[in-house]
Protein backbone atom coordinates (compact mmCIF):
# COMPACT_ATOMS: atom_id res chain seq x y z
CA UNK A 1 0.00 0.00 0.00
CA UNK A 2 1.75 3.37 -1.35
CA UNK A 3 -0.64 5.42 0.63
CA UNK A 4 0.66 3.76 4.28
CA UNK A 5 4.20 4.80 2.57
CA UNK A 6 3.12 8.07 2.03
CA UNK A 7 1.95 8.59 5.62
CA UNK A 8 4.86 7.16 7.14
CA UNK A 9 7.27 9.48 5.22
CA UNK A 10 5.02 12.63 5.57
CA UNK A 11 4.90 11.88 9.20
CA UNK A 12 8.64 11.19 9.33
CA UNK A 13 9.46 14.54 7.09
CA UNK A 14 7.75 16.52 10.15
CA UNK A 15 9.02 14.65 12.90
CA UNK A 16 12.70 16.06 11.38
CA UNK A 17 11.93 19.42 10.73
CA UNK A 18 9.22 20.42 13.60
CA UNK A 19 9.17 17.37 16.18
CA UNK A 20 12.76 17.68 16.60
CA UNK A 21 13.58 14.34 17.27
CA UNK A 22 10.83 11.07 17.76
CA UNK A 23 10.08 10.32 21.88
CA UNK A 24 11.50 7.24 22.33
CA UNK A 25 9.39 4.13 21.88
CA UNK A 26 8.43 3.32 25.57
CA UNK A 27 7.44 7.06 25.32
CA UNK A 28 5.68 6.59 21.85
CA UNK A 29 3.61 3.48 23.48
CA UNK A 30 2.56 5.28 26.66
CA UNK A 31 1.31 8.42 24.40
CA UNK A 32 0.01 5.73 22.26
CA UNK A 33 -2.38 4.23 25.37
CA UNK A 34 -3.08 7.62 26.57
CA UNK A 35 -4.83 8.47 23.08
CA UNK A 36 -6.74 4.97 22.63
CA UNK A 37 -7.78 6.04 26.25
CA UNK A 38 -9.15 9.21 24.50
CA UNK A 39 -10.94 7.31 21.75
CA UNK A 40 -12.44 4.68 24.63
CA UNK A 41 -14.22 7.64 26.51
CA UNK A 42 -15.46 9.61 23.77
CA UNK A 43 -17.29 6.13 22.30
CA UNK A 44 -18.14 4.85 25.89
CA UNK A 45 -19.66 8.22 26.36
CA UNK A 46 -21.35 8.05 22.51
CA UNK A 47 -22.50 4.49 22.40
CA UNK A 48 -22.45 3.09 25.33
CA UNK A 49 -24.04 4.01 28.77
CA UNK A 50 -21.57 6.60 30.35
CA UNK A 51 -22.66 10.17 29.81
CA UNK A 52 -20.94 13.43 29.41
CA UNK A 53 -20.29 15.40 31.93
CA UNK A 54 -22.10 19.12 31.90
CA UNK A 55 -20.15 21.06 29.30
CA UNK A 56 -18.00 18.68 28.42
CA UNK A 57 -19.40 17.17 25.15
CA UNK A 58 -17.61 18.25 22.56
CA UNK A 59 -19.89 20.14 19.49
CA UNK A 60 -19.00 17.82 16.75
CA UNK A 61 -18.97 14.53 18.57
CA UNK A 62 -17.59 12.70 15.26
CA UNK A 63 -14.78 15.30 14.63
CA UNK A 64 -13.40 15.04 18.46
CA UNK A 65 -13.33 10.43 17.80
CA UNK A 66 -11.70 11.32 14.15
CA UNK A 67 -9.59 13.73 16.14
CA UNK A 68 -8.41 10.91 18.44
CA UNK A 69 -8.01 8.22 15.88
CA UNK A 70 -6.06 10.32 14.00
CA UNK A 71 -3.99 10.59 17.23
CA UNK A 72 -3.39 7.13 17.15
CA UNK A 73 -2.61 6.32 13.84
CA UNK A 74 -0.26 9.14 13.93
CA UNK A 75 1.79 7.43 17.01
CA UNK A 76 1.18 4.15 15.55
CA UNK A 77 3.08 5.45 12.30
CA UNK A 78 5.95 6.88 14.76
CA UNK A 79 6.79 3.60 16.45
CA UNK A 80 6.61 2.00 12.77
CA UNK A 81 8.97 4.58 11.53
CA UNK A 82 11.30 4.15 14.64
CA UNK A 83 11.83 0.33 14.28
CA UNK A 84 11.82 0.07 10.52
CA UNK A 85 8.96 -1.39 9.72
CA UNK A 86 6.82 -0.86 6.12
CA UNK A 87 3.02 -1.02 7.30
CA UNK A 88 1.70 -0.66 3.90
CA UNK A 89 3.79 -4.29 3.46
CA UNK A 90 2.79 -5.12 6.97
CA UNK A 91 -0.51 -4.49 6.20
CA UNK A 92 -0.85 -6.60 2.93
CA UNK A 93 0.51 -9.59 5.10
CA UNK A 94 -1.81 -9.31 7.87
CA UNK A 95 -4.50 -9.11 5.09
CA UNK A 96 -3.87 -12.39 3.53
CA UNK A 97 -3.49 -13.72 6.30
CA UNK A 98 -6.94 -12.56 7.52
CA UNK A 99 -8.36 -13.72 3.97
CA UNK A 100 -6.83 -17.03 4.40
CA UNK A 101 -7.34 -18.01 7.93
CA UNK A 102 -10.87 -16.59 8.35
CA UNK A 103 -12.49 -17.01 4.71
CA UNK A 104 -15.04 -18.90 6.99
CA UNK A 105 -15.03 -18.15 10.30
CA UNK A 106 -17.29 -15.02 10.55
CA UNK A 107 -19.60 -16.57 7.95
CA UNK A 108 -20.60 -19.82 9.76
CA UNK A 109 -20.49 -17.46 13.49
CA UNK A 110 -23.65 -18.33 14.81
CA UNK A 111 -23.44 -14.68 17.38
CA UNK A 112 -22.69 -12.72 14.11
CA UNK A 113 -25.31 -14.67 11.94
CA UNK A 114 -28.26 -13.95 14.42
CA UNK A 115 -30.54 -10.95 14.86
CA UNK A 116 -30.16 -8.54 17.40
């Protein structure tokens, strides 16, 4: 995938010239948790049965989770970038070997395959 490529050298071009150096990766995972953290309350608080708290809901509910997950994929591309590793070729891998292994599996899942 040329577009992961893409990301990871746009995000490595301004980690050089404005980020000044990448955190290291113990660093880049805690940031990492503290974001999916971020996504988990904003969808707990969305879909599930927490609530806001008064004046805290952000105005554009679907901006502030695109916000977050944007957060996340950006770390996610960081620690990539620090230990060398090509997630557009990563990510064809873990594709076939999603097409491969579970061809089936979700198909014949009786809890997927039933009505709500």
């Amino acid at each position: 995938m040329n577009e992961l490529k893409s990301v990871q050298n746009e995000v490595d071009e301004w980690i050089k010239t404005m980020g000044v150096r990448y955190f290291d990766e113990m660093t880049n995972l805690s940031n990492l948790t503290e974001e999916v953290g971020e996504v988990a309350r904003l969808i707990g608080r969305v879909y599930g049965q927490q609530s806001f708290k008064k004046g805290t809901e952000p105005e554009n509910v679907t901006e502030a989770i695109a916000d977050e997950l944007t957060d996340v994929l950006f770390i996610v591309v960081c620690l990539a970038n620090q230990m060398d590793i090509d997630l557009g070729e990563a990510f064809n891998k873990n594709m076939d070997k999603k097409r491969n292994r579970d061809s089936e599996r979700h198909l014949n899942n009786e809890k997927l395959n039933k009505e709500i």
